[in-house]
Protein backbone atom coordinates (compact mmCIF):
# COMPACT_ATOMS: atom_id res chain seq x y z
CA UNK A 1 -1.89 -56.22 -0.31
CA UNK A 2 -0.22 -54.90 -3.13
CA UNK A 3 -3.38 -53.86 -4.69
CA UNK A 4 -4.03 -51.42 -1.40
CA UNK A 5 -1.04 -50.19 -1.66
CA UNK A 6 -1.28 -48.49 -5.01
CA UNK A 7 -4.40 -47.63 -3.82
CA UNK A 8 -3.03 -46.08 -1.34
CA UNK A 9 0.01 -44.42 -3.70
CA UNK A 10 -2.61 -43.37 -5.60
CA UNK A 11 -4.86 -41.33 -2.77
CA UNK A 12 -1.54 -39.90 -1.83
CA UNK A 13 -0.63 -38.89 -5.85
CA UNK A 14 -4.68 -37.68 -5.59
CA UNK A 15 -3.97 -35.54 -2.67
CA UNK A 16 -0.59 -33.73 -3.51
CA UNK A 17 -2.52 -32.63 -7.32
CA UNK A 18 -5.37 -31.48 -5.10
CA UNK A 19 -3.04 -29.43 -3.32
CA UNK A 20 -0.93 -28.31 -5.83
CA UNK A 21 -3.94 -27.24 -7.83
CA UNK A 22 -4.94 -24.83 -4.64
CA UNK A 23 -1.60 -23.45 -4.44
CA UNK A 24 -1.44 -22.43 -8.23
CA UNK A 25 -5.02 -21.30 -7.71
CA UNK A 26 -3.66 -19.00 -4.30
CA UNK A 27 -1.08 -17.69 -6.29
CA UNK A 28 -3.37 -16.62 -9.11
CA UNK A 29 -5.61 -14.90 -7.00
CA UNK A 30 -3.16 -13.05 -4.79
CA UNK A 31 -1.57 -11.59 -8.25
CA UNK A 32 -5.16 -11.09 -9.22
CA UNK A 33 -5.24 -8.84 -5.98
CA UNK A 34 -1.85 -7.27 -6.68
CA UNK A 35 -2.49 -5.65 -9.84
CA UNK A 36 -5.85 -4.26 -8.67
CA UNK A 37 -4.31 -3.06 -5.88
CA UNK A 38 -1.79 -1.07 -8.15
CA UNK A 39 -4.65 0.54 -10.12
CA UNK A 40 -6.22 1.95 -7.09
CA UNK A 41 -3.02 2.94 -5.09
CA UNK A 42 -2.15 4.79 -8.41
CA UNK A 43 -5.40 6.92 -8.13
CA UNK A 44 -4.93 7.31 -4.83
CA UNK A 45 -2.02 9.33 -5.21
CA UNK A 46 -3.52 11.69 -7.52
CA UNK A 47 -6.90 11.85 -5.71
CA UNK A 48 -4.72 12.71 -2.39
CA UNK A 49 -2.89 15.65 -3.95
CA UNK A 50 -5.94 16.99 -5.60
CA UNK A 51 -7.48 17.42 -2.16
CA UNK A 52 -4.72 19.95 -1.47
CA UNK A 53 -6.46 21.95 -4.72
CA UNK A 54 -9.73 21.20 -2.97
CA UNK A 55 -9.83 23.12 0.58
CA UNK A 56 -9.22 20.68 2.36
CA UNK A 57 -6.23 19.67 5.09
CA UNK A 58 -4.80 16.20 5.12
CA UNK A 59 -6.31 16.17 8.46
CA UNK A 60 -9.80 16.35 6.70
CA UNK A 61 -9.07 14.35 3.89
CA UNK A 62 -7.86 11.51 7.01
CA UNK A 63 -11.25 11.82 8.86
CA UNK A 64 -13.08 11.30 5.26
CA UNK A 65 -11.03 8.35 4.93
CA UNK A 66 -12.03 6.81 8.37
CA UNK A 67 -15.80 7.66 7.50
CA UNK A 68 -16.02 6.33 4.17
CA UNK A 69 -14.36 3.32 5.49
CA UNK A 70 -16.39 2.86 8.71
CA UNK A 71 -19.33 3.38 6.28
CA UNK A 72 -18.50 0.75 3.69
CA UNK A 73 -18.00 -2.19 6.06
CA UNK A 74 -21.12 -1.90 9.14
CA UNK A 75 -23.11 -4.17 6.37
CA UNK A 76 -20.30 -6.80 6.57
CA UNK A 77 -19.59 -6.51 10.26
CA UNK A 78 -23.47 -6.90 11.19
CA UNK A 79 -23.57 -10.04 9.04
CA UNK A 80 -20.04 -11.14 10.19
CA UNK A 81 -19.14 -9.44 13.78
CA UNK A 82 -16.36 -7.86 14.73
CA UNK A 83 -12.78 -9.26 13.97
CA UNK A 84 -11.19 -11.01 17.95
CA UNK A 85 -7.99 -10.41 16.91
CA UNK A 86 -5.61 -9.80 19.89
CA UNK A 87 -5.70 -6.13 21.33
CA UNK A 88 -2.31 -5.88 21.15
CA UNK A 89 -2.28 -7.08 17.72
CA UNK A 90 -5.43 -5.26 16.58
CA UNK A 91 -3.41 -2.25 18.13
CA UNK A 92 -0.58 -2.23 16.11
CA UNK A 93 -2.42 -2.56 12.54
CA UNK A 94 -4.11 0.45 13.23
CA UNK A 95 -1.57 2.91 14.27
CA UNK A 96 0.41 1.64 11.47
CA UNK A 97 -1.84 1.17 8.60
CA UNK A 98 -5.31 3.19 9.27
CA UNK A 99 -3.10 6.29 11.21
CA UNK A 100 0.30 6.25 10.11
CA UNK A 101 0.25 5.17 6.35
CA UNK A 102 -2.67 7.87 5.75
CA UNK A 103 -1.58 10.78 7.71
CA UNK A 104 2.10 10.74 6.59
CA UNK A 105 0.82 10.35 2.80
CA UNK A 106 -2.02 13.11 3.53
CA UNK A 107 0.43 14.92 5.12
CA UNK A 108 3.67 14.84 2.19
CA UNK A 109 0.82 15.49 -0.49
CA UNK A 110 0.30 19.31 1.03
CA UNK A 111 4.15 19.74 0.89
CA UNK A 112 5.26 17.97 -1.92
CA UNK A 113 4.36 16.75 -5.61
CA UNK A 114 2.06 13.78 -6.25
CA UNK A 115 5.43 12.53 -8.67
CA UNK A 116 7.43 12.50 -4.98
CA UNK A 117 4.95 10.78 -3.13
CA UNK A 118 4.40 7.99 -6.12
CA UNK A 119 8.19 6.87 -5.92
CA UNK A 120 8.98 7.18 -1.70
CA UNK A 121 5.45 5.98 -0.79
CA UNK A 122 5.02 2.86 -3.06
CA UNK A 123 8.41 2.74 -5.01
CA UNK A 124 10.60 2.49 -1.71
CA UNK A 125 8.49 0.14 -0.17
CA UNK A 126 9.83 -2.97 -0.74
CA UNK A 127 13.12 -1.55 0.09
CA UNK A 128 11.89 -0.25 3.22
CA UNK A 129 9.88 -3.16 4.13
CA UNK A 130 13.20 -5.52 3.91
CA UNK A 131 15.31 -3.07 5.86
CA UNK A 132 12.26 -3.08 8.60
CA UNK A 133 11.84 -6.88 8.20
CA UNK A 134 16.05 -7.10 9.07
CA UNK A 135 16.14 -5.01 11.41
CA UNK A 136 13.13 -5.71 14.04
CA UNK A 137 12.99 -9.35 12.56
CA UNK A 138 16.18 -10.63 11.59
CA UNK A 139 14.86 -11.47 7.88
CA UNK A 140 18.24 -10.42 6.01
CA UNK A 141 17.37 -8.66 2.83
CA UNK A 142 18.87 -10.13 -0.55
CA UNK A 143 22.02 -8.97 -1.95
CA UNK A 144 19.94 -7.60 -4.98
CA UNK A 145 17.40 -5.71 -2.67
CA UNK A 146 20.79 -3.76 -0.73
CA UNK A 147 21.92 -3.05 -4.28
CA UNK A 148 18.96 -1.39 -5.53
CA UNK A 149 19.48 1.42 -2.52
CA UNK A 150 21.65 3.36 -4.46
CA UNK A 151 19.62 3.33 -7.40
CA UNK A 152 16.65 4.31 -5.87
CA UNK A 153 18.30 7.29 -3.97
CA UNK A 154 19.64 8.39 -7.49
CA UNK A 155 16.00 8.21 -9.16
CA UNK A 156 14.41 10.02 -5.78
CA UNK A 157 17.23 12.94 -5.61
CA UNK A 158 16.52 13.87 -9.49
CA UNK A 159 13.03 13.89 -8.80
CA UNK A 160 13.15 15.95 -5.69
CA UNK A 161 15.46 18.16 -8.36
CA UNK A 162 12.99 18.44 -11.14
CA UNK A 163 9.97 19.38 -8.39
CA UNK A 164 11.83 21.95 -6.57
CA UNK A 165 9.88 25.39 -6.88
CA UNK A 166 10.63 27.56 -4.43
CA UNK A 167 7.53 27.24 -2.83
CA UNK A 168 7.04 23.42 -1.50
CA UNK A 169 9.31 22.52 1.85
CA UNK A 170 10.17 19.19 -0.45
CA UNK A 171 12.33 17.90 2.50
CA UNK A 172 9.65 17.93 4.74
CA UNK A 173 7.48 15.95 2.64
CA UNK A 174 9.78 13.50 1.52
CA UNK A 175 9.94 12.96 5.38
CA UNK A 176 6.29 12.18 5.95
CA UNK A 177 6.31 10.27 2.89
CA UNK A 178 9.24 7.83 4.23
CA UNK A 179 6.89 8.02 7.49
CA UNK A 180 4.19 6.49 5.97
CA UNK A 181 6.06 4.22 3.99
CA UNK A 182 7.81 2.89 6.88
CA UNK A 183 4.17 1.95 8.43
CA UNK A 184 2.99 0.53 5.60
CA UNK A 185 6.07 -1.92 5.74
CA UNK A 186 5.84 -2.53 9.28
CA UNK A 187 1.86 -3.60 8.65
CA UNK A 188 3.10 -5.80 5.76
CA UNK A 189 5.64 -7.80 7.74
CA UNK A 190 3.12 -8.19 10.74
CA UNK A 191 0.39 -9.38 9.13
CA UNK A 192 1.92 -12.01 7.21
CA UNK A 193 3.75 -12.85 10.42
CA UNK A 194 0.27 -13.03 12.22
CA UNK A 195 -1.68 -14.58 9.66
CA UNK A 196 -3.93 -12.11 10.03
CA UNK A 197 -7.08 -13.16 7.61
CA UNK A 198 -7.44 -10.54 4.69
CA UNK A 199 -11.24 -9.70 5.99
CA UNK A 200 -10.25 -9.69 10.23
CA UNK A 201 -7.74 -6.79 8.91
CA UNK A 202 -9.58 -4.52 6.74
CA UNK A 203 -12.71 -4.60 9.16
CA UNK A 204 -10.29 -4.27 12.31
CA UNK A 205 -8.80 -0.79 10.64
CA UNK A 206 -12.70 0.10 9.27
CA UNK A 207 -14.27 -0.43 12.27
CA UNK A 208 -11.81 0.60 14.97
CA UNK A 209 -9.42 3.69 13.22
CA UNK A 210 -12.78 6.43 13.35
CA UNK A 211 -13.91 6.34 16.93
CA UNK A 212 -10.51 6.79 17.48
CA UNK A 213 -9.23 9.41 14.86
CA UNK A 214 -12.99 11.14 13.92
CA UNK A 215 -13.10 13.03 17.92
CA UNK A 216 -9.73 13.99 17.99
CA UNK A 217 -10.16 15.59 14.88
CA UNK A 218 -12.89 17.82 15.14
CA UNK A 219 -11.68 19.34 18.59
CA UNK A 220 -7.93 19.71 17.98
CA UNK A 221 -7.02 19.29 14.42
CA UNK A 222 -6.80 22.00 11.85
CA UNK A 223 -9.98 21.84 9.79
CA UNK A 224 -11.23 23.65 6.33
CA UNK A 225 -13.90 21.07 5.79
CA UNK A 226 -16.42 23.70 5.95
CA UNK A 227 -15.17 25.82 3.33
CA UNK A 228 -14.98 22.65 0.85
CA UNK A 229 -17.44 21.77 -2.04
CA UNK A 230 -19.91 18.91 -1.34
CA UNK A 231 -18.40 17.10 -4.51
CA UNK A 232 -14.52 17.65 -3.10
CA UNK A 233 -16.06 16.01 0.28
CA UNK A 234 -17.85 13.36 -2.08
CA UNK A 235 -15.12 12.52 -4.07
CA UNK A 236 -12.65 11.90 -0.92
CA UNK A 237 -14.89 10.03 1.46
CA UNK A 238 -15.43 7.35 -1.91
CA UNK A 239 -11.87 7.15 -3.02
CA UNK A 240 -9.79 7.48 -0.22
CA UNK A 241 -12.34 5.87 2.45
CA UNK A 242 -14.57 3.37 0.58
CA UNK A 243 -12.09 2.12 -2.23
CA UNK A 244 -8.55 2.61 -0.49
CA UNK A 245 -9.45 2.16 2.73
CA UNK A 246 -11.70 -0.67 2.12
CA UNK A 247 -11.37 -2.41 -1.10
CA UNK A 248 -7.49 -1.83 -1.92
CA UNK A 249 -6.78 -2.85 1.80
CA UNK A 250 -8.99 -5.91 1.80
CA UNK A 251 -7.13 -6.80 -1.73
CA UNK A 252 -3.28 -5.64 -0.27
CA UNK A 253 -3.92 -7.78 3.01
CA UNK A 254 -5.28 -10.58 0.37
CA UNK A 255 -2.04 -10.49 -1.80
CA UNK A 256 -0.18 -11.15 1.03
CA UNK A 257 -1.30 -13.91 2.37
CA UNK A 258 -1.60 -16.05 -0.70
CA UNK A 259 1.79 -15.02 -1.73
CA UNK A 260 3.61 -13.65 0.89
CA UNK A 261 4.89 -10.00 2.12
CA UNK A 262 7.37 -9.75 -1.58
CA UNK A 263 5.92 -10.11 -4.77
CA UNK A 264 2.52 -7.07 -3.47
CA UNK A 265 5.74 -4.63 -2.81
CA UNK A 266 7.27 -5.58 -6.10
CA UNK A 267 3.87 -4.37 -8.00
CA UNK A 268 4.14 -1.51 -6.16
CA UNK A 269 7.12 -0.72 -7.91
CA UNK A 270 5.30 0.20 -10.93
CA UNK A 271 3.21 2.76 -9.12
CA UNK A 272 5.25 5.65 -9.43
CA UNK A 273 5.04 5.58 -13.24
CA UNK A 274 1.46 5.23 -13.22
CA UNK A 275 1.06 8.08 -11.01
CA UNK A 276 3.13 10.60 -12.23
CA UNK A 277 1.36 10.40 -15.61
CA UNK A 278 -2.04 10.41 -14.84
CA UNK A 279 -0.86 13.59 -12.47
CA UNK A 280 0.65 15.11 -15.63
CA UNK A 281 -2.14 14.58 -17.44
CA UNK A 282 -5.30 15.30 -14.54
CA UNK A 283 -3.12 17.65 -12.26
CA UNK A 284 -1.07 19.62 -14.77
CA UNK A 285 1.96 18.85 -12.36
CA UNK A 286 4.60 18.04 -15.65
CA UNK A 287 7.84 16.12 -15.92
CA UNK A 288 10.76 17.36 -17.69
CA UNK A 289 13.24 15.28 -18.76
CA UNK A 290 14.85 14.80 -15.33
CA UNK A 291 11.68 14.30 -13.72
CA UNK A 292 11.12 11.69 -16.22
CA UNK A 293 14.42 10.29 -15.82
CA UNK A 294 14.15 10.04 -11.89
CA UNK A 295 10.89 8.14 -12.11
CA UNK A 296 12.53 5.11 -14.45
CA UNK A 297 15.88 5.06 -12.57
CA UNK A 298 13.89 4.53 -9.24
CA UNK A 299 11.43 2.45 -10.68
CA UNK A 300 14.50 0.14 -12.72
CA UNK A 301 16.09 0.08 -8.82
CA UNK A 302 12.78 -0.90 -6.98
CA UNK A 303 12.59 -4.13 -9.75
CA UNK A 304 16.13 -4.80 -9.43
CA UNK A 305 15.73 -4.78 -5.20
CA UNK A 306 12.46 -7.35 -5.23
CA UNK A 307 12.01 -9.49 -8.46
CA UNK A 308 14.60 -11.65 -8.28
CA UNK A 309 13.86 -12.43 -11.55
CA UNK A 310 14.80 -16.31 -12.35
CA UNK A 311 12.12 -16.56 -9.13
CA UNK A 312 9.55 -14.31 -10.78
CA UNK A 313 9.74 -16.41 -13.97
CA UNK A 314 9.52 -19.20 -12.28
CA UNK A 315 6.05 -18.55 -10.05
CA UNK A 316 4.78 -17.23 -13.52
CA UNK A 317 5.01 -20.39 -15.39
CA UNK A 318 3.56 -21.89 -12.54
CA UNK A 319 0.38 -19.56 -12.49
């Protein structure tokens, strides 16, 4: 008898290392996923405000999007079928994350600088996502998250000061920006809430966002598509439709369910950065020393808001 039952001690000492060894292994990929997801999101910034240099209206660059995307994943939905999530459900991830999220970014690009964009879009989501997550889902943020507010607002107000020009309604785009931002939250806190599988969501927005979007947009929406160069059209339909659309979504949604809806907003803290350099360098859209100083204050208040930093040390030693 007693032999059994350290055989039986034993299975269960077998088990929990089994299972702790797929945890660490979770948590490895979904940071895996996070910081590829943080090199592409920083492109796509700079790829969405060249398009305004390009010809072409964020309505066009939205309907490249939905056709690069709806492109990129008929091989995997032949071989796989289409996603049964709930309509409802299916519903609300695509007006949030393949219409909202796109169109308000598209949208703030053509009325404000890529530098803007970088720090409301990515840098304020966290923030944005835990006031959402409080206030539709009673998830009360942490004290260091409603701390970093101020902060942020500080770095985003000398930015918005350093890109003034006369000539860019910066108000206005700071508004779609905060738009988009707000629906890529909202998609965030849903999906983790729904367990929505990393693969059901990327082909749900792939497969179902351009039958919707694609004939609304060539009878009623402004369009200069015509007018653009085949390797402006090129360019968009692969990085905003096959690699955001697809591959950084697929990775985002992926991140988030192996380690839940904070630590993928907390990478995108370091977006902004990222961003606003390679748009100084590819865009010639330069910082001056406010500029510069806007971008580290509100990317020093998005870490301060989500890394909770004895936590973050401690799910690195574990990886």
């Amino acid at each position: 008898m007693a032999h059994s039952t350290d055989l039986g001690h034993a299975g269960r000492l077998g088990d929990g290392s089994v299972a702790g060894a797929l945890a660490t292994r979770e948590r490895r990929v979904g940071w895996f996923c996070a910081l590829l997801v943080l090199l592409i999101w920083a492109t796509f910034q700079i790829i969405g405000r060249a398009a305004t240099h390009q010809g072409l209206t964020p309505w066009d660059v939205t309907a490249l999007r939905h056709i690069g995307a709806f492109i990129a994943v008929l091989p995997i939905a032949w071989r796989r079928g289409i996603p049964r999530l709930p309509p409802w459900r299916a519903a609300a991830i695509v007006a949030t994350s393949a219409f909202g999220f796109p169109i308000g970014a598209y949208v703030g690009f053509s009325l404000a600088p890529v530098e803007l964009g970088a720090v409301i879009l990515f840098g304020a989501l966290p923030i944005v996502t835990a006031l959402i997550g409080w206030a539709l889902f009673h998830e009360r943020p942490s004290p260091a998250r409603l701390a970093s507010l101020p902060v942020i607002g500080a770095g985003i107000a000398l930015i918005g000061i350093d890109t003034v020009d006369g000539v860019h309604p910066i108000g206005l785009g700071a508004w779609c920006f905060f738009a988009a931002t707000a629906c890529l939250g909202l998609f965030t806190l849903l999906l983790r809430r729904w367990r929505i599988p990393a693969l059901d969501a990327m082909l749900t927005l792939s497969l179902f966002g351009a039958p919707i979007y694609l004939p609304v947009w060539w009878l009623l929406l402004p369009s200069t598509i015509a007018a653009a160069s085949a390797q402006a059209i090129v360019t968009q339909l692969v990085v905003q439709g096959m690699v955001t659309a697809v591959l950084a979504m697929f990775l985002y949604s992926r991140a988030v369910n192996a380690l839940g809806a904070g630590p993928p907003t907390l990478v995108a803290a370091l977006v902004p950065g990222m961003a606003s350099l390679g748009a100084w360098w590819l865009l010639d859209e330069p910082l001056d020393t406010v500029g510069i100083a806007g971008v580290a204050i509100a990317s020093v208040g998005m870490v301060m808001g989500v890394a909770r930093l004895g936590r973050l040390a401690t799910l690195l030693q574990r990886s």
